[in-house]
C-alpha atoms as a PDB file:
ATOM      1  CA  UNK A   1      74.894  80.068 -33.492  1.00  0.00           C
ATOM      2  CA  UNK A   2      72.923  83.221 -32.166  1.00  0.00           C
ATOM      3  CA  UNK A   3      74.840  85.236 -34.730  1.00  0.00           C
ATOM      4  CA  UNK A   4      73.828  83.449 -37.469  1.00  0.00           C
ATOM      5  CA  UNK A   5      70.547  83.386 -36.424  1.00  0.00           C
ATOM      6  CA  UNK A   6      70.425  86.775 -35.716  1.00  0.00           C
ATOM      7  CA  UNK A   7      71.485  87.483 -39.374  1.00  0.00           C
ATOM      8  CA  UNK A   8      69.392  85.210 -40.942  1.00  0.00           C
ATOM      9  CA  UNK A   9      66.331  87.170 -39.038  1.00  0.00           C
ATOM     10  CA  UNK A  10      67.754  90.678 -39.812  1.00  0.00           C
ATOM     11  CA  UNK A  11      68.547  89.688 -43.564  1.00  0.00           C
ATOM     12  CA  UNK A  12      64.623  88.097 -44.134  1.00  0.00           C
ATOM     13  CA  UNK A  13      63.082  91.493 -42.659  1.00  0.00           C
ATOM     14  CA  UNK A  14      65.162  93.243 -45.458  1.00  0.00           C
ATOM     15  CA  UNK A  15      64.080  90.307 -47.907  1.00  0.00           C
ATOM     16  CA  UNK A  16      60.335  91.448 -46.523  1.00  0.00           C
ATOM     17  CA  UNK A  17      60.728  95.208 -47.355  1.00  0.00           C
ATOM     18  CA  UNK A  18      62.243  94.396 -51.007  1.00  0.00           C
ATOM     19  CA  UNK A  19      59.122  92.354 -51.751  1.00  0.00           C
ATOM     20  CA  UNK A  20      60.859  88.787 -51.704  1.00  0.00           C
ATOM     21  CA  UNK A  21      58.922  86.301 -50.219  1.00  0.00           C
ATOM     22  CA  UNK A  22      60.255  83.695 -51.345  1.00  0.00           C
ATOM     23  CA  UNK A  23      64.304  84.332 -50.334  1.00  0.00           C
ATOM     24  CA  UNK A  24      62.287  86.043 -46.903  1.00  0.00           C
ATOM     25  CA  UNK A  25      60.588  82.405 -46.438  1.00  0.00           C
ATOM     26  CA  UNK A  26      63.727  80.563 -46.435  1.00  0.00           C
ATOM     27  CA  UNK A  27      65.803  82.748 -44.254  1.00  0.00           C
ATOM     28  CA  UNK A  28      63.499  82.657 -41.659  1.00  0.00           C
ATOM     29  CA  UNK A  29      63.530  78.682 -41.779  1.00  0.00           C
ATOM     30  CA  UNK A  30      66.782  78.871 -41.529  1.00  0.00           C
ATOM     31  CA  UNK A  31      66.390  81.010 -38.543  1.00  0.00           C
ATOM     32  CA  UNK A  32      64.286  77.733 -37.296  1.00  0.00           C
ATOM     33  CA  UNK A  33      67.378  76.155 -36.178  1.00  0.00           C
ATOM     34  CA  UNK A  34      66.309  78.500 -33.232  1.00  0.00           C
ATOM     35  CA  UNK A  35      64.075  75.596 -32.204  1.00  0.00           C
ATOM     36  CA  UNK A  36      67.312  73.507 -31.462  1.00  0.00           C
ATOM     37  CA  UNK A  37      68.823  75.704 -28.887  1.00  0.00           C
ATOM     38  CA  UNK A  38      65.351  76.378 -27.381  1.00  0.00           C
ATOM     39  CA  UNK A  39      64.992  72.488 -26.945  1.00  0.00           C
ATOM     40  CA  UNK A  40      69.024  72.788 -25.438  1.00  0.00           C
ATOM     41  CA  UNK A  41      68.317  75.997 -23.341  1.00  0.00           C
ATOM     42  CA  UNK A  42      64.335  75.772 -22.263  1.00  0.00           C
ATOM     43  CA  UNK A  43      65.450  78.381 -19.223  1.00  0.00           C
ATOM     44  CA  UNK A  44      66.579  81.429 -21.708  1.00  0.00           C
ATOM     45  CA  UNK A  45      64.667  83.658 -21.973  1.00  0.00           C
ATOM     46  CA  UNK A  46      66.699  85.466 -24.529  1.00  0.00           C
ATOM     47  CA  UNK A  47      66.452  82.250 -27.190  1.00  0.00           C
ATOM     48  CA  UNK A  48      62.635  82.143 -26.628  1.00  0.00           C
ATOM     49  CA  UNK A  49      62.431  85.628 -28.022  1.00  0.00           C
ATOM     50  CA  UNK A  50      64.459  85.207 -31.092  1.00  0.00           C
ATOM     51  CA  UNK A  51      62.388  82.039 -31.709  1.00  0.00           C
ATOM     52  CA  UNK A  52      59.169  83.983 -30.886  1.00  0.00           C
ATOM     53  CA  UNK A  53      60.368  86.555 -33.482  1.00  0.00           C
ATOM     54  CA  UNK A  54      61.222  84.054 -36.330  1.00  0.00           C
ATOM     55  CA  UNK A  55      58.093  82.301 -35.705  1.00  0.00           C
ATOM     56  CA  UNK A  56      56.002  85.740 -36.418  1.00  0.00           C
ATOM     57  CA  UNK A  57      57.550  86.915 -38.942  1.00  0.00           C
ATOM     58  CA  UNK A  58      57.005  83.172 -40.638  1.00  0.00           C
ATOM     59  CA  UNK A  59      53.540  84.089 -39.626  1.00  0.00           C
ATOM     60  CA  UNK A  60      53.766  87.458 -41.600  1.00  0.00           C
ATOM     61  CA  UNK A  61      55.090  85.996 -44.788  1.00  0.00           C
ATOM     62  CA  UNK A  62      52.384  83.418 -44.994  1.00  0.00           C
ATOM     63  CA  UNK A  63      49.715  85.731 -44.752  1.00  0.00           C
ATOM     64  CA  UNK A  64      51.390  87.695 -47.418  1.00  0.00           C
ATOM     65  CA  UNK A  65      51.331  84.587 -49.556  1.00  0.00           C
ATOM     66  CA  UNK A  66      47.900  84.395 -48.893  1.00  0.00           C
ATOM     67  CA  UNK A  67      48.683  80.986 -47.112  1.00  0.00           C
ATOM     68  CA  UNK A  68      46.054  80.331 -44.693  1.00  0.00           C
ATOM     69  CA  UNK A  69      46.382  77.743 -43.724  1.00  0.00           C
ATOM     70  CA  UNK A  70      50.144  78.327 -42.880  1.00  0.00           C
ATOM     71  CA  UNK A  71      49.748  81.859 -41.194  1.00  0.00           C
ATOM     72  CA  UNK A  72      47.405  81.036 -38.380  1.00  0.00           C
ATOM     73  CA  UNK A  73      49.967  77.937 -37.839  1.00  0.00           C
ATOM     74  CA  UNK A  74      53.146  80.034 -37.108  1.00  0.00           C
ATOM     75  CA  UNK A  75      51.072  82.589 -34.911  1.00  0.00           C
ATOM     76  CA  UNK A  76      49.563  79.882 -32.879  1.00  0.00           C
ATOM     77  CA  UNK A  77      53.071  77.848 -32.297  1.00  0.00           C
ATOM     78  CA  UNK A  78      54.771  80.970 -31.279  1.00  0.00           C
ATOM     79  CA  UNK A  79      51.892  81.523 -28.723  1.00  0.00           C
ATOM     80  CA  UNK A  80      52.242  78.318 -27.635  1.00  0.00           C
ATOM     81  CA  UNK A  81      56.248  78.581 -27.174  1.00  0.00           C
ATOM     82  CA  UNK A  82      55.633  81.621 -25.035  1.00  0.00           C
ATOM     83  CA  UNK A  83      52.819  80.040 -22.814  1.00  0.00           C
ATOM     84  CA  UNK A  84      55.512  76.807 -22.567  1.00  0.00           C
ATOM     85  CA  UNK A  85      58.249  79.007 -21.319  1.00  0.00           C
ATOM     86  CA  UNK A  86      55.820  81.288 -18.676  1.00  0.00           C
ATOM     87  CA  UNK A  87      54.438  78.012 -17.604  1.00  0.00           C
ATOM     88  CA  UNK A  88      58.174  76.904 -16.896  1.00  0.00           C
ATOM     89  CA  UNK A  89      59.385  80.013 -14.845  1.00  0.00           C
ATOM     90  CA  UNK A  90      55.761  80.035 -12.962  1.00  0.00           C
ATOM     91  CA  UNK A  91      56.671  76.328 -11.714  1.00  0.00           C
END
């Protein structure tokens, strides 16, 4: 599963620099089904970074798009997933 991940991530930054936001968007929700194995692996640290990643460059797309309401949305929940998983190795 982290392969395919992976792949989906690497293949929606190359989607970004060819100017396709729309085959970008979907990789990277594809690249969502991060949020399982977070939810199966809350310890890794390694997961919570690809997820972190996915979630910015969702982020970065939607501003692109101009979608602001969207943008703001994907930086905040990726903040959020990082504060989650410091708060988790702190306890």
């Amino acid at each position: 599963m982290h392969g395919r991940s992976l792949n989906l991530i690497l293949i929606g930054v190359v989607q970004q620099a060819l100017g396709d936001l729309s085959g970008v968007e979907h990789s990277f929700k594809q690249a969502r089904l991060l949020e399982k194995i977070v939810a199966s692996d809350p310890e890794s640290t390694h997961w919570q970074c690809e997820y972190s990643v996915s979630l910015i460059k969702m982020g970065d797309i939607k501003s692109k798009q101009g979608n602001l309401a969207g943008a703001p949305d994907a930086y905040r929940n990726c903040h959020l997933n990082c504060l989650r998983h410091r708060a988790r190795r702190v306890a």
